[in-house]
Protein backbone atom coordinates (compact mmCIF):
# COMPACT_ATOMS: atom_id res chain seq x y z
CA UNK A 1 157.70 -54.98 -24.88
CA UNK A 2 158.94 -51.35 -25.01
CA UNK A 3 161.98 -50.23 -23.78
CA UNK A 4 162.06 -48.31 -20.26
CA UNK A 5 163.43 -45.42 -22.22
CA UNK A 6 160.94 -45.00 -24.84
CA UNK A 7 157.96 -45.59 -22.09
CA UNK A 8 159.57 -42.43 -20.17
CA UNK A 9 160.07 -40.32 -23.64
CA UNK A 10 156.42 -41.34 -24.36
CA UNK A 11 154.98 -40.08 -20.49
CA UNK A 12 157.27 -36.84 -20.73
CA UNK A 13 155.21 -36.43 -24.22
CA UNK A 14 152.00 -36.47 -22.75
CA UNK A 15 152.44 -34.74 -19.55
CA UNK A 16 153.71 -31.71 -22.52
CA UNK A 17 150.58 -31.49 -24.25
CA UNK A 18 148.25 -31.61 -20.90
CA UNK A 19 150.73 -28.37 -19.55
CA UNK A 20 150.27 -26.50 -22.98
CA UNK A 21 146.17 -27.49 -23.16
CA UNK A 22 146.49 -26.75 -19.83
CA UNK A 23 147.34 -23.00 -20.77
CA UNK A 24 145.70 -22.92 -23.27
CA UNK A 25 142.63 -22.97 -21.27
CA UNK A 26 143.61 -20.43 -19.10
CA UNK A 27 143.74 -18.08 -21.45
CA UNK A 28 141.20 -18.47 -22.59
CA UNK A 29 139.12 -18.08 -19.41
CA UNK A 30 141.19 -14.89 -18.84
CA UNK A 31 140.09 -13.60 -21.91
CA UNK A 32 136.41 -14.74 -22.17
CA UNK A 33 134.79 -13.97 -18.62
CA UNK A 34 131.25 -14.05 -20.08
CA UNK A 35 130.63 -17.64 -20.61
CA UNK A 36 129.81 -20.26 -23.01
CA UNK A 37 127.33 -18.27 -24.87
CA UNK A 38 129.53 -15.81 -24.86
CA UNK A 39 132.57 -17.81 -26.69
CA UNK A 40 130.10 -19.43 -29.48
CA UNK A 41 129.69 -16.01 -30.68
CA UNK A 42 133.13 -15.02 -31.29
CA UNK A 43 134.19 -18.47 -32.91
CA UNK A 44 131.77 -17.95 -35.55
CA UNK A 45 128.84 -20.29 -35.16
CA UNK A 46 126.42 -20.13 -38.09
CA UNK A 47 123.45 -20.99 -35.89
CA UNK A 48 121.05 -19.03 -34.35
CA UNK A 49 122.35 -16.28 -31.66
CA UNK A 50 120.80 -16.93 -28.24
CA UNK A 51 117.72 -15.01 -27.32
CA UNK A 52 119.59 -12.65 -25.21
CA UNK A 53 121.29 -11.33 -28.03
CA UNK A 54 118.61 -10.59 -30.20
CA UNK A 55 117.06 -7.39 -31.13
CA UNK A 56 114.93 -6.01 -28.32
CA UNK A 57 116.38 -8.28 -25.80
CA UNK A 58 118.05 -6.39 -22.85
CA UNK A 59 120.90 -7.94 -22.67
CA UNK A 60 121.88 -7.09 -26.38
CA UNK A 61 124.34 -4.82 -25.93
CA UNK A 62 123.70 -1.60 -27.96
CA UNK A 63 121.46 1.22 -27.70
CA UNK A 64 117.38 0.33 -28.31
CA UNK A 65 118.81 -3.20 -28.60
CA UNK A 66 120.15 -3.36 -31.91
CA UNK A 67 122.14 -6.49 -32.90
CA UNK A 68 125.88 -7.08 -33.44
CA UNK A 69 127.21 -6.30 -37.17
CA UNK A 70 128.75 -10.03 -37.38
CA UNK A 71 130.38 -8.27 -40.67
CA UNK A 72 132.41 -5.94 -38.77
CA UNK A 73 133.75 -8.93 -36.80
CA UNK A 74 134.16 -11.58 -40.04
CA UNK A 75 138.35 -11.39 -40.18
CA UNK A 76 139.21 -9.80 -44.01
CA UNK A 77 140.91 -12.60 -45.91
CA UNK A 78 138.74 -15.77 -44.38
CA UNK A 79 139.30 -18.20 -41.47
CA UNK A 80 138.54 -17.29 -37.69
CA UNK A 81 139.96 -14.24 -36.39
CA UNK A 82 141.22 -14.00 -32.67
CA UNK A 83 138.41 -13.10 -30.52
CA UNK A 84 140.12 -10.17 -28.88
CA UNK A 85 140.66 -8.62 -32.35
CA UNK A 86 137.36 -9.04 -33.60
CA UNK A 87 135.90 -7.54 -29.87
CA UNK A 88 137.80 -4.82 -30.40
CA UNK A 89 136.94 -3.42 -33.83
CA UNK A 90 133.01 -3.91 -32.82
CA UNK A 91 134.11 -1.92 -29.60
CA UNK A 92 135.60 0.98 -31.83
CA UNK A 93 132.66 1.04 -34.33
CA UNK A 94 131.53 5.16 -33.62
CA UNK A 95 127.97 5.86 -32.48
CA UNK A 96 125.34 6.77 -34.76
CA UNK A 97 122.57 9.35 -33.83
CA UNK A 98 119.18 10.13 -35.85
CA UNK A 99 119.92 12.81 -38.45
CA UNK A 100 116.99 13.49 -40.05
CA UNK A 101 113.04 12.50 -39.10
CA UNK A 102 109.46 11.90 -40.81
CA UNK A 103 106.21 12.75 -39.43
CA UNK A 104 104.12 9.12 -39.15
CA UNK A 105 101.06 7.88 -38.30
CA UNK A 106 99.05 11.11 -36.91
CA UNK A 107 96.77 10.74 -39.74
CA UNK A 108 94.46 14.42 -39.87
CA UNK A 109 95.40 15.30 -36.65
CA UNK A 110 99.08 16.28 -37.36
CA UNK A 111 101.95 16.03 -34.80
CA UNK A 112 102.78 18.96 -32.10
CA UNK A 113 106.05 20.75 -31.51
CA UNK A 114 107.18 21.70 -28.27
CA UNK A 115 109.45 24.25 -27.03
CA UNK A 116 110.61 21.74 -24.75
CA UNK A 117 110.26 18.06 -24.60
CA UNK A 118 107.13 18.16 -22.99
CA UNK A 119 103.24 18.64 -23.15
CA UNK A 120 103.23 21.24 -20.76
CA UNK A 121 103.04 24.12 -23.07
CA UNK A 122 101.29 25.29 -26.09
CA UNK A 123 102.36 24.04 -29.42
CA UNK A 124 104.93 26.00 -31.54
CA UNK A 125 103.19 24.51 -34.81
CA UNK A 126 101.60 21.55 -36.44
CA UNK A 127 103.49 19.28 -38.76
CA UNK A 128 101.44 16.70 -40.76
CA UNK A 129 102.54 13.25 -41.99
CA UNK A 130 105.23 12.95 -44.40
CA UNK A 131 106.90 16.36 -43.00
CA UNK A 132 110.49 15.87 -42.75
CA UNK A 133 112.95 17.71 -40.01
CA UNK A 134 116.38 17.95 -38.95
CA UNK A 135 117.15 16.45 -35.92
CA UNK A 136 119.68 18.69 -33.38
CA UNK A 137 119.70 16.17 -30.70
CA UNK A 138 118.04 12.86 -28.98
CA UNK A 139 116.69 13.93 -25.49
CA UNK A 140 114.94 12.56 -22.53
CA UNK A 141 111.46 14.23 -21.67
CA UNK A 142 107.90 13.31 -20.27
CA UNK A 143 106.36 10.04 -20.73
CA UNK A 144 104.06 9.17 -23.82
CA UNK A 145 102.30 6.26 -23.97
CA UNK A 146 105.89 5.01 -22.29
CA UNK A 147 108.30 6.50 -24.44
CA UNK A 148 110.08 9.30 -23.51
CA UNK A 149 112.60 9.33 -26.63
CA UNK A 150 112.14 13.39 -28.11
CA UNK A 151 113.92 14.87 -30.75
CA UNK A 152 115.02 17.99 -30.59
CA UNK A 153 114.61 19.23 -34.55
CA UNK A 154 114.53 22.18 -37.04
CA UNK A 155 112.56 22.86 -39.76
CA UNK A 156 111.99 26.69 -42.02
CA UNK A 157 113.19 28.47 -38.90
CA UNK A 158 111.05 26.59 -36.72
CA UNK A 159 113.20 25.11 -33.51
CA UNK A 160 111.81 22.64 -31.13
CA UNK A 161 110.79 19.01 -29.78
CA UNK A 162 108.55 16.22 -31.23
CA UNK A 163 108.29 13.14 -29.34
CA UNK A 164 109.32 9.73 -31.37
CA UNK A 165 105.56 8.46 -30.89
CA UNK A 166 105.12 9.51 -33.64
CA UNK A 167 108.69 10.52 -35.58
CA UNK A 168 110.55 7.66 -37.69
CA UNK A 169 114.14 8.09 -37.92
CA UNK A 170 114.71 8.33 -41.70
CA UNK A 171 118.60 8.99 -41.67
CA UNK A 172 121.29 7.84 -39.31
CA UNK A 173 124.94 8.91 -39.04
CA UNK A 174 127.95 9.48 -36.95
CA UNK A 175 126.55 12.54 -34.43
CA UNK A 176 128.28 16.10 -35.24
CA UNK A 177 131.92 16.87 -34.34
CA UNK A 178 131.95 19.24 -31.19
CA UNK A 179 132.88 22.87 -31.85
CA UNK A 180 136.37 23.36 -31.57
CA UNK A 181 137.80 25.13 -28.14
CA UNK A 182 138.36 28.72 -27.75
CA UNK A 183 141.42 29.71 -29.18
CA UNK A 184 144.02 32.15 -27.70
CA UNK A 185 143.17 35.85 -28.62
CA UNK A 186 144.91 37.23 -25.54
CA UNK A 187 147.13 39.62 -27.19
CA UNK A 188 143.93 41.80 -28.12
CA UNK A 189 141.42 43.63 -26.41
CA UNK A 190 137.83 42.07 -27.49
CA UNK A 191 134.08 43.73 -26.52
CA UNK A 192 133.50 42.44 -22.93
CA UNK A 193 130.36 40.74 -23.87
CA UNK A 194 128.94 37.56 -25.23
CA UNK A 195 130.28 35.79 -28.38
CA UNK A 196 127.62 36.71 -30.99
CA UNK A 197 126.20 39.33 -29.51
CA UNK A 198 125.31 41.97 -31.32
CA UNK A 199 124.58 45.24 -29.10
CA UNK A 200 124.64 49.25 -29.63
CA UNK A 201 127.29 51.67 -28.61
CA UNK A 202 125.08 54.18 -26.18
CA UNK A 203 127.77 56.48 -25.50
CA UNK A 204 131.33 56.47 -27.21
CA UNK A 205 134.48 58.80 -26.68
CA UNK A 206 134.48 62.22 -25.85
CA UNK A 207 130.81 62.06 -25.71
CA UNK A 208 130.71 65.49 -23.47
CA UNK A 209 127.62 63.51 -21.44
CA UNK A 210 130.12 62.12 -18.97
CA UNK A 211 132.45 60.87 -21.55
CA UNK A 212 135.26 63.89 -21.12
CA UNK A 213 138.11 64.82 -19.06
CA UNK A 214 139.42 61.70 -17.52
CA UNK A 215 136.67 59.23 -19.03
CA UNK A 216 136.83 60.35 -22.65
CA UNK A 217 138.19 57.07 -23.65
CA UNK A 218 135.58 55.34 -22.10
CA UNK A 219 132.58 53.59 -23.62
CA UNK A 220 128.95 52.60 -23.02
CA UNK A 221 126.98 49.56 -24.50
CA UNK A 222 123.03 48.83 -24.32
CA UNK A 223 123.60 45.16 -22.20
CA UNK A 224 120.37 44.22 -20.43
CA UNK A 225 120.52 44.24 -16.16
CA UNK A 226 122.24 41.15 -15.27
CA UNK A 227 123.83 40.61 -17.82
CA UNK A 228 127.36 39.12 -17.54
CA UNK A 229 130.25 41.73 -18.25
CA UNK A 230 133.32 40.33 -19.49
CA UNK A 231 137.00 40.58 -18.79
CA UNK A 232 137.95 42.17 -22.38
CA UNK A 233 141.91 40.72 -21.76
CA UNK A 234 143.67 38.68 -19.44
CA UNK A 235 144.56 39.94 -15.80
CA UNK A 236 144.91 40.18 -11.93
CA UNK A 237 142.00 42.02 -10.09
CA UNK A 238 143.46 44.97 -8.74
CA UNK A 239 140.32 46.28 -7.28
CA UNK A 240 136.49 45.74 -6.42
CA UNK A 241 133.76 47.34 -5.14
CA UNK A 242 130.31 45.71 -4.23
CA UNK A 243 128.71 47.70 -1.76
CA UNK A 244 125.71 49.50 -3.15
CA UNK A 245 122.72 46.53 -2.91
CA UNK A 246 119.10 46.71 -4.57
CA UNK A 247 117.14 49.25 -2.70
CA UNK A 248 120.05 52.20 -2.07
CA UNK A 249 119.40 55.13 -3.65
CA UNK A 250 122.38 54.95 -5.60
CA UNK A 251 121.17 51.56 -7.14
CA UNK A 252 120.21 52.73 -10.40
CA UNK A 253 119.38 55.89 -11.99
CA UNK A 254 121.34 57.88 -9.20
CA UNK A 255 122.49 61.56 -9.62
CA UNK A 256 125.68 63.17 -9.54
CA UNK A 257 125.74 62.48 -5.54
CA UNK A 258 126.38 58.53 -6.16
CA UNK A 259 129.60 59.57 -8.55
CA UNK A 260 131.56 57.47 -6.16
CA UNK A 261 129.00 54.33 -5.80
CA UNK A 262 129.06 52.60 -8.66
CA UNK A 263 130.20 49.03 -8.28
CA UNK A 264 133.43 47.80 -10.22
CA UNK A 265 136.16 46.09 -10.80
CA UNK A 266 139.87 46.74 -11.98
CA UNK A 267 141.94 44.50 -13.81
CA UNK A 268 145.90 45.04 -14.57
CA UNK A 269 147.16 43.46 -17.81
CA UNK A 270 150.44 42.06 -19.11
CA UNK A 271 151.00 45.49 -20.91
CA UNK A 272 151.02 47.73 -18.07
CA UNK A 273 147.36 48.76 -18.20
CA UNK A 274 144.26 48.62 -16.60
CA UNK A 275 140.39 47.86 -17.31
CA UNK A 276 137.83 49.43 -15.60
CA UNK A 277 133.97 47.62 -15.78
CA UNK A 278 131.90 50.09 -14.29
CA UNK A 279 128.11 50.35 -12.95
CA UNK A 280 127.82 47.19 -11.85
CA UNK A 281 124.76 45.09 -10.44
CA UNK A 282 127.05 42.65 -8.89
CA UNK A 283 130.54 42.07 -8.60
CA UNK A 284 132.08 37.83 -9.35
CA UNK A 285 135.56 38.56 -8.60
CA UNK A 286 138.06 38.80 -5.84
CA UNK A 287 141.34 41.25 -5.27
CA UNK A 288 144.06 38.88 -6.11
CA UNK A 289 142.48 36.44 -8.64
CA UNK A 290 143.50 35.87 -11.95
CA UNK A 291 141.03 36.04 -15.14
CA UNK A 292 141.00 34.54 -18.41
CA UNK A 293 139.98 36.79 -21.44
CA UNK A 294 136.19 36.39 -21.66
CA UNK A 295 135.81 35.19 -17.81
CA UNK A 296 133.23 37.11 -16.31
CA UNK A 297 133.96 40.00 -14.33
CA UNK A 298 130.65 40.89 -13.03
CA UNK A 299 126.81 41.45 -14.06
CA UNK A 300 125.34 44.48 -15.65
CA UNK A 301 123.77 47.25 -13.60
CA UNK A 302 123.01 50.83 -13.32
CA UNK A 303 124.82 51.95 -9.79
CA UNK A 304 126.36 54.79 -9.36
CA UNK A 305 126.20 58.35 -10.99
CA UNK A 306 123.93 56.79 -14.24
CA UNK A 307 121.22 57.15 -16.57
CA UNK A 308 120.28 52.96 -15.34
CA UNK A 309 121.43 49.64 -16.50
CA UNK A 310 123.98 49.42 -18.89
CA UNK A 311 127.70 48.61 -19.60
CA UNK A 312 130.42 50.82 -18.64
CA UNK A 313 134.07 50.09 -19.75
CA UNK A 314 137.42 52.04 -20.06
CA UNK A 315 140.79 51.16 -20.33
CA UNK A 316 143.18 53.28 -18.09
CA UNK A 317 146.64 53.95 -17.54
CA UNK A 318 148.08 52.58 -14.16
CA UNK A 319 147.73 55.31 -11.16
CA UNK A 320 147.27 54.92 -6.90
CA UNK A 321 143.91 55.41 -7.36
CA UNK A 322 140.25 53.19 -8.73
CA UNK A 323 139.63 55.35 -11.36
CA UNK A 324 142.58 56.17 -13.24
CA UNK A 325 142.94 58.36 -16.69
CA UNK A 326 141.47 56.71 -19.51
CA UNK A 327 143.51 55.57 -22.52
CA UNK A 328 142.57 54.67 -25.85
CA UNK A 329 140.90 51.24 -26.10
CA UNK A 330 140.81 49.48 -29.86
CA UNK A 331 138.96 46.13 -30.24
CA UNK A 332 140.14 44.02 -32.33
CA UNK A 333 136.49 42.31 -33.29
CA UNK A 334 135.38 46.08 -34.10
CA UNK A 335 136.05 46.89 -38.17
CA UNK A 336 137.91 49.69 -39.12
CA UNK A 337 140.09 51.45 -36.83
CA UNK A 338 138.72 49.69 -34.35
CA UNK A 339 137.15 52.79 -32.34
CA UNK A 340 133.53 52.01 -32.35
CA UNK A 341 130.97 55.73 -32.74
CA UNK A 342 128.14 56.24 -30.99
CA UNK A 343 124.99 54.24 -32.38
CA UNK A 344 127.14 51.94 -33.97
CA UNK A 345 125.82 48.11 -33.70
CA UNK A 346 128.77 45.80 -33.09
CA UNK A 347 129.16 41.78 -32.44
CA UNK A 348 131.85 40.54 -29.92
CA UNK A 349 134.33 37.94 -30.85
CA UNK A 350 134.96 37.10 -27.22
CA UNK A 351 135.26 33.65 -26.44
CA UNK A 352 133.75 32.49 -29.97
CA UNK A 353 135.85 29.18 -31.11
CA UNK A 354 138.39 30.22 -33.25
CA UNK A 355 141.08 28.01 -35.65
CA UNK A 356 144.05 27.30 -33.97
């Protein structure tokens, strides 16, 4: 017969383990909320996976149903890993996108590309099985024969969309870094139009057609109507106006009687002077607001006292009135001295990505 001590030291034993299995178990259901199936994954069963998990099946998990890399969750020097490690390192695996594509299947008949990822419109060209392409992107577009997986792809200058009917992914990779964000130029004046855009100086300094006296500073560029005009450095909006509409007389193309309708805008800069965007078709700005360098300050037009649509800009000293004497105006994306001649092509810098 046991002692009464040992009996208690032998029940205070066992009511220790049930507590800690006890925990244990809580854990566990704290960590695993999928269910059994679930758990027989992570601890490494050899078997085969349930049905749900394999490729195809809905409930698999990754994109077109592809199944788990069991590799990236095998723990590096043998044994079982925790399950919350191993989860973790298949959560941070990176995405891969289609990089490159084959023409398949189409036999004579040859596979169309679309400008957009649709039938709707004619065929940019024919590529024939075995043609391969770059792929740009993985879009969503109409319905064939239930799939509406398109790639967007590139081939000898030819840009457009093939649907995956009949396009086999032939290289897969990590999808390309985005661009980096506009750096700070602010310090400069750049060409207030697109980034990239190339376009012609129509009228420079001291032209003598309008470009004298207290506009000889100014400059004119060849931007289409409705085009966006923009701010060429930071600043406040000092001044708008947006009163002459489509149908005026002094909407485009108006004489020397519309001198004084030609929708603008004037910003004041850090520096102590001003930017005046002239000729406007519409104004997108408010008195008061502040603009970032390459914000848009309005959209091209032809109002006022000109020859029709095109881009009007000056920098001006600061004065009590809109239109103040111009001063000289150097762009830092224009080579040389930075004083752009008439009939010169130039490409603006402003808001293109640059290294930080």
């Amino acid at each position: 017969m046991k002692s009464a001590p040992f009996a208690r030291l032998m029940c205070l034993c066992a009511a220790l383990s049930a507590c800690a299995g006890g925990a244990a178990a809580d854990a566990d259901a704290d960590v695993f909320t999928g269910g059994e199936a679930d758990a027989a994954v992570f601890e490494g069963d050899a078997g085969p996976r349930p049905d749900a998990l394999r490729p195809g099946s809905s409930d698999a998990g990754g994109a077109g149903g592809e199944p788990a890399d069991t590799d990236a969750l095998a723990p590096v020097g043998g044994g079982a890993a925790p399950p919350s490690e191993r989860l973790d390192a298949a959560v941070e695996r990176p995405p891969e996108v289609c990089l490159r594509m084959r023409v398949v299947n189409t036999l004579a008949e040859g596979l169309n590309v679309r400008p957009d990822p649709s039938t709707a419109q004619p065929a940019i060209t024919v590529w024939f099985d075995g043609t391969e392409a770059e792929v740009l992107a993985e879009v969503q577009g109409q319905d064939v024969d239930g799939n509406t997986l398109w790639y967007e792809v590139q081939r000898e200058g030819v840009h457009g969309f093939v649907s995956t009917i009949w396009a086999e992914c032939i290289a897969r990779g990590a999808p390309p870094a985005p661009p980096p964000a506009p750096g700070a130029r602010d310090d400069v004046f750049l060409l207030p139009f697109d980034c990239g855009q190339t376009r012609v100086v129509t009228q420079g300094n001291a032209s003598g057609r309008g470009h004298d006296a207290a506009a000889a500073y100014a400059f004119d560029f060849d931007l289409p109507l409705g085009a966006p005009l923009r701010a060429m450095k930071p600043g406040d909006v000092l001044y708008t106006r947006d009163a002459t509409r489509e149908g005026d007389p002094c909407w485009s193309g108006g004489g020397q009687a519309c001198v004084d309708a030609a929708n603008s805008v004037v910003l004041g800069h850090a520096d102590g002077s001003r930017t005046r965007y002239a000729h406007l078709g519409r104004v997108l700005v408010t008195v008061g607001q502040h603009v970032a360098q390459g914000d848009a300050v309005g959209e091209v037009g032809g109002t006022g006292w000109s020859a029709g649509p095109h881009a009007h800009v000056a920098r001006t000293e600061a004065c009590n009135v809109a239109n103040c004497n111009s001063i000289s105006l150097v762009f830092a994306d224009v080579g040389d001295d930075g004083v752009p001649a008439e009939g010169e092509r130039v490409t603006s810098e402003n808001g293109c990505p640059v290294s930080r």
